[in-house]
N, C-alpha and C. Protein backbone atom coordinates (compact mmCIF):
# COMPACT_ATOMS: atom_id res chain seq x y z
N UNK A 1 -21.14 4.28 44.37
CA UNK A 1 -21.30 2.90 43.98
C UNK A 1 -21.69 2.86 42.50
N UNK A 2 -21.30 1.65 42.11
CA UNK A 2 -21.43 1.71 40.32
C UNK A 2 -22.75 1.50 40.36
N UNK A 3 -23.68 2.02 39.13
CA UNK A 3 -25.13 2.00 39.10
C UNK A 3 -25.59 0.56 38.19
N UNK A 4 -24.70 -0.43 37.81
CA UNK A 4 -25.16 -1.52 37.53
C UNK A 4 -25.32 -2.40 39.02
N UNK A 5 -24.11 -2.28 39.51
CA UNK A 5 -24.60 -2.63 41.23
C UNK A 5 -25.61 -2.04 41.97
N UNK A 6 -25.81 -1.25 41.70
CA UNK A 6 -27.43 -1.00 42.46
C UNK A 6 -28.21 -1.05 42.00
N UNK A 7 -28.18 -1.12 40.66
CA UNK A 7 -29.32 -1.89 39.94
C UNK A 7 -29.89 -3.25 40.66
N UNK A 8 -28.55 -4.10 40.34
CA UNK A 8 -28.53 -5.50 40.81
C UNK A 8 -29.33 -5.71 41.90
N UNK A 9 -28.31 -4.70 43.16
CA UNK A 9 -29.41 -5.06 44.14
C UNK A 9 -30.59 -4.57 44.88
N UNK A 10 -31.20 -3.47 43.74
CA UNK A 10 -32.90 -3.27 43.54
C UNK A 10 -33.10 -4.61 43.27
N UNK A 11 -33.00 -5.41 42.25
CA UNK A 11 -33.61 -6.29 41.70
C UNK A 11 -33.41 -7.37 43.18
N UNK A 12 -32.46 -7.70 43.47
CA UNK A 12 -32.46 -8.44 44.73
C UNK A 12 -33.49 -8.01 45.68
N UNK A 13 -33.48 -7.00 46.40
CA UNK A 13 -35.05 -6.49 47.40
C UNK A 13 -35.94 -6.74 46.61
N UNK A 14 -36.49 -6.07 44.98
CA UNK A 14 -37.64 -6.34 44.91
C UNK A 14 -38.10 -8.01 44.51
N UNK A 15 -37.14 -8.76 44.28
CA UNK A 15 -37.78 -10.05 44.17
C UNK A 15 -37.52 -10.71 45.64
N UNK A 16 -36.65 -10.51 46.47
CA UNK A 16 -37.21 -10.47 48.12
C UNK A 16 -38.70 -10.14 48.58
N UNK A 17 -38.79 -8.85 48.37
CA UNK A 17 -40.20 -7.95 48.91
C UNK A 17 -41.07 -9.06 48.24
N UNK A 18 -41.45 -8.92 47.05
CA UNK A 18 -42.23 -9.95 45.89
C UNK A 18 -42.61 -11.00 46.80
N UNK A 19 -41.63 -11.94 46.90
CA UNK A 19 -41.55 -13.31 47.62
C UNK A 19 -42.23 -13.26 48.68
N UNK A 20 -41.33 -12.48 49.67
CA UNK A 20 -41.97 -12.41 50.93
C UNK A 20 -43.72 -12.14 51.05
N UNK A 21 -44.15 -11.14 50.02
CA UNK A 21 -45.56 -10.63 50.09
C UNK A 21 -46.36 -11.89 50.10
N UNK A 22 -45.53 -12.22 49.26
CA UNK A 22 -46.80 -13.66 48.51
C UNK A 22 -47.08 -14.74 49.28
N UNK A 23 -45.70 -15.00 50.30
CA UNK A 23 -45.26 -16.56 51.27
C UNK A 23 -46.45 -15.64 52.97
N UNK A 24 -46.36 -14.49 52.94
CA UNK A 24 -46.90 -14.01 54.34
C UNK A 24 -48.31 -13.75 53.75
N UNK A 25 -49.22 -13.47 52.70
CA UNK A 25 -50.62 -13.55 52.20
C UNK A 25 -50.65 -15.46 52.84
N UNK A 26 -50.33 -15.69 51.77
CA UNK A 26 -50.52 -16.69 51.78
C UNK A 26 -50.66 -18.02 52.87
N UNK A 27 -49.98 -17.63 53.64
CA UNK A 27 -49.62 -18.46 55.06
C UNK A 27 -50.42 -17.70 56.26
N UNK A 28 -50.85 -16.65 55.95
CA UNK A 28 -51.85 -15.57 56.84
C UNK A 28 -53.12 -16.44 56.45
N UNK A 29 -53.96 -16.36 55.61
CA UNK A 29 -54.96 -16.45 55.35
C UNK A 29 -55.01 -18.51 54.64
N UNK A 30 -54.20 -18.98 54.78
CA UNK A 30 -54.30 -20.19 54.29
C UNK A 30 -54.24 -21.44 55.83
N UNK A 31 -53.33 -20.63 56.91
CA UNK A 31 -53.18 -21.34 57.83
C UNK A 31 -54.07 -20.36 59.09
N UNK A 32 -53.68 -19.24 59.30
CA UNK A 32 -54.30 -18.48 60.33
C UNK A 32 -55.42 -18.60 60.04
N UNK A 33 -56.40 -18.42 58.75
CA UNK A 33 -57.84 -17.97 58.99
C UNK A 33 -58.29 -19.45 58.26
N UNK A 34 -57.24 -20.80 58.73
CA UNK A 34 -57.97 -22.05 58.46
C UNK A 34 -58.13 -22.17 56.99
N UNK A 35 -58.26 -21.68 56.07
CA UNK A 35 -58.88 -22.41 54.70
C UNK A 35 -57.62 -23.34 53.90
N UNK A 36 -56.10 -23.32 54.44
CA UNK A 36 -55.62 -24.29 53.61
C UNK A 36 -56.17 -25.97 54.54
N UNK A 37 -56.43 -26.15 55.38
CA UNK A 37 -56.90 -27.39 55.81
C UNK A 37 -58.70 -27.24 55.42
N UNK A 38 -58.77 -29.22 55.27
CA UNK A 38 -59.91 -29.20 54.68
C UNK A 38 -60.21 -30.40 55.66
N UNK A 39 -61.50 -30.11 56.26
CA UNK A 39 -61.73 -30.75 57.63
C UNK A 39 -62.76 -31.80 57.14
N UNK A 40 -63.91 -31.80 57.19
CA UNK A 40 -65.03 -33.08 56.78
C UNK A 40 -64.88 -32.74 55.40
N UNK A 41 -65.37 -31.72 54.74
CA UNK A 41 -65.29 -31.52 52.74
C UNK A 41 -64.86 -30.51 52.57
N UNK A 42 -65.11 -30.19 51.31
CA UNK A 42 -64.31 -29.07 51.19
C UNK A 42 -65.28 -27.98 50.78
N UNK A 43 -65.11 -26.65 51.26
CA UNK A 43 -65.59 -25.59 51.64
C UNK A 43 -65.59 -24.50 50.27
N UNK A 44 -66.52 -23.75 50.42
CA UNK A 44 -66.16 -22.53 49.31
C UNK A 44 -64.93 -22.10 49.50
N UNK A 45 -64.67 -21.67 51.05
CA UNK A 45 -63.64 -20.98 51.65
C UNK A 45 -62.06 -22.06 50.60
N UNK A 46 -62.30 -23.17 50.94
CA UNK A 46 -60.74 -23.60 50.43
C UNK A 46 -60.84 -23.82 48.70
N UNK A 47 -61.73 -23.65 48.36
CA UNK A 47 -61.63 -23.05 47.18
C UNK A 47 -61.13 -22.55 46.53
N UNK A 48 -61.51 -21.26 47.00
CA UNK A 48 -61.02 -19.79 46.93
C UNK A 48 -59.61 -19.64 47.46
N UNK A 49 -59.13 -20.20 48.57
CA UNK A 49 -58.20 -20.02 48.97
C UNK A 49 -56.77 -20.33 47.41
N UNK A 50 -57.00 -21.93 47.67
CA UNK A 50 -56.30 -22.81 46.80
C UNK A 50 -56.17 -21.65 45.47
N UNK A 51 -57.42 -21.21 45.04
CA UNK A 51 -57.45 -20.83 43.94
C UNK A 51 -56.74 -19.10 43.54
N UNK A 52 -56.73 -18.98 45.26
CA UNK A 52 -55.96 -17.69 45.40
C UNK A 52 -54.36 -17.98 45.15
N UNK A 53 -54.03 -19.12 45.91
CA UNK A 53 -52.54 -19.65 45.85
C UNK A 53 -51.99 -19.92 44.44
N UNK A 54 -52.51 -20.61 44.10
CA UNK A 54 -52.21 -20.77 42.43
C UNK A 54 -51.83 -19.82 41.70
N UNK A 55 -52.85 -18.84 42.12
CA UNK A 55 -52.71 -17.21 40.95
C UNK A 55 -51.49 -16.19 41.46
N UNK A 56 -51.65 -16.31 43.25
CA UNK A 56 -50.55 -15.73 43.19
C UNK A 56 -49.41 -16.32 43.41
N UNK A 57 -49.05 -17.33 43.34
CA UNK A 57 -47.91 -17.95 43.01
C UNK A 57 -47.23 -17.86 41.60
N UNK A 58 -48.10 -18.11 40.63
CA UNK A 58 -47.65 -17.85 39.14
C UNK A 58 -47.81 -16.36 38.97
N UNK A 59 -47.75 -15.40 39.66
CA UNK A 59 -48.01 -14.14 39.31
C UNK A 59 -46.59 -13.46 39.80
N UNK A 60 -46.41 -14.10 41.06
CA UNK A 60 -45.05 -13.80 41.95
C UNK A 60 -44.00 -14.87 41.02
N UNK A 61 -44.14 -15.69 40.35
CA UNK A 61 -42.61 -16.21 39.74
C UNK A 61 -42.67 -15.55 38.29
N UNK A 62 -43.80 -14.74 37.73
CA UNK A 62 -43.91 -14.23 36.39
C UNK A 62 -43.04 -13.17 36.52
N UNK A 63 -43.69 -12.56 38.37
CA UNK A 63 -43.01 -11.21 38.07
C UNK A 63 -41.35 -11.67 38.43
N UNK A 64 -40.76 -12.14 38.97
CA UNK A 64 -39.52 -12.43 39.22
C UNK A 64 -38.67 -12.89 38.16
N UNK A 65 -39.26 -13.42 37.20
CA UNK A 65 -38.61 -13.95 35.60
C UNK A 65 -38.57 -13.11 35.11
N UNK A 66 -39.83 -12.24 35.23
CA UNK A 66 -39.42 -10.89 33.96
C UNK A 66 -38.57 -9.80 35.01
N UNK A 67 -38.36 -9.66 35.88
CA UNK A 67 -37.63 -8.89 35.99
C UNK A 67 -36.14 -9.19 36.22
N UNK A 68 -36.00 -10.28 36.16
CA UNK A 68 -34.64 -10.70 35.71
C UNK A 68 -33.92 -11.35 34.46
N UNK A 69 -34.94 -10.93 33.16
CA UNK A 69 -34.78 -11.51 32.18
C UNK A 69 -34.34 -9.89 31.66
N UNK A 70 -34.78 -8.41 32.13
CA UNK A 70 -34.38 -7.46 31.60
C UNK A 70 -32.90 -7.80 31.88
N UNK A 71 -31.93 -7.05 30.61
CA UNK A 71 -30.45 -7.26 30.64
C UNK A 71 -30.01 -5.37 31.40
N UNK A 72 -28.63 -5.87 32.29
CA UNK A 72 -28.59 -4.62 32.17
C UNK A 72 -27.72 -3.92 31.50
N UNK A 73 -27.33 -2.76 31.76
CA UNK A 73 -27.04 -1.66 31.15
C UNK A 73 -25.64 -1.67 31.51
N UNK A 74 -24.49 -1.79 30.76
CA UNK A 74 -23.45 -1.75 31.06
C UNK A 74 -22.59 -0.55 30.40
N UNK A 75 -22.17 -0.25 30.83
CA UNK A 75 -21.66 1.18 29.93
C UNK A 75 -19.78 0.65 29.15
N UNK A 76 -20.13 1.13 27.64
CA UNK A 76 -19.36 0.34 27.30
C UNK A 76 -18.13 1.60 27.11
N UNK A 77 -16.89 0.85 27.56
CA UNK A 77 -15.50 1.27 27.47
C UNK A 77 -15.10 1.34 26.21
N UNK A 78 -15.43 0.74 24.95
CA UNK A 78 -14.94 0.67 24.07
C UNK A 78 -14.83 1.72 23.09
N UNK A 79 -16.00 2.55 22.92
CA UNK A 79 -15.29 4.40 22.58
C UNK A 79 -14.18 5.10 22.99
N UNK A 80 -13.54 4.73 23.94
CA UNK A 80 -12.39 5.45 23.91
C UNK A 80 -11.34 5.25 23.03
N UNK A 81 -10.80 6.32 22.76
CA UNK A 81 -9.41 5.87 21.92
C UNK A 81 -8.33 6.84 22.67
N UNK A 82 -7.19 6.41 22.10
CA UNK A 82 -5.75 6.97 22.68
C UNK A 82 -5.77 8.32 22.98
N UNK A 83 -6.28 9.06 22.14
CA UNK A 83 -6.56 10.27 22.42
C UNK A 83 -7.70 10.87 23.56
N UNK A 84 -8.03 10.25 23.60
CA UNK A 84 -9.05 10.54 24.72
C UNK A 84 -8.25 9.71 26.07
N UNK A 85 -7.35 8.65 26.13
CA UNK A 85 -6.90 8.39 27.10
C UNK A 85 -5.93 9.26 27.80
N UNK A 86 -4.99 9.97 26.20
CA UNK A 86 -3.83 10.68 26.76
C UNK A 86 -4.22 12.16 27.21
N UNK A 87 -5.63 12.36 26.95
CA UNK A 87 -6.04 14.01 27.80
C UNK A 87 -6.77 13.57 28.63
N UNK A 88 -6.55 12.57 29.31
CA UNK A 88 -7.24 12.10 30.69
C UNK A 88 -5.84 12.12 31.31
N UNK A 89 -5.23 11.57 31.21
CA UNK A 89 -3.94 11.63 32.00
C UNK A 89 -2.94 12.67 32.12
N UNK A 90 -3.11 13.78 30.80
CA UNK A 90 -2.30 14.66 31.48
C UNK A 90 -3.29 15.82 32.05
């Protein structure tokens, strides 16, 4: 397989994996262990929570921008010349 295509789709799993980490933290400990609901006031607990969500939310789309803002690597055809084509072919 060409290695710009598997480049590509590293970058596809790891901003999958990324995502996923952040949406299953987050939904673990925001809904399962109660602190995204705020019942009579609001708690240290949703605090912290909220304040967890925020950070890793902008931390998980930082990392997903920068790793798709690297360009990749394409290997360029344009060094060849005739001579190098015609001792490839015979």
């Amino acid at each position: 397989m060409e290695p710009v295509i598997v480049a590509y789709f590293i970058r596809i799993v790891r901003s999958l994996s990324v995502g996923f980490l952040c949406l299953i933290l987050d939904s673990t400990f925001g809904i399962m262990y109660n602190y995204a609901f705020i019942n009579n006031k609001i708690s240290l607990g949703n605090v912290l929570f909220y304040s967890w969500f925020l950070l890793s939310t902008i931390a998980c789309a930082w990392y997903i921008i920068k790793l798709w803002k690297k360009p990749f690597h394409f290997e360029d055809d344009n060094h060849l010349d005739d001579s190098t084509i015609d001792n490839q072919t015979n």
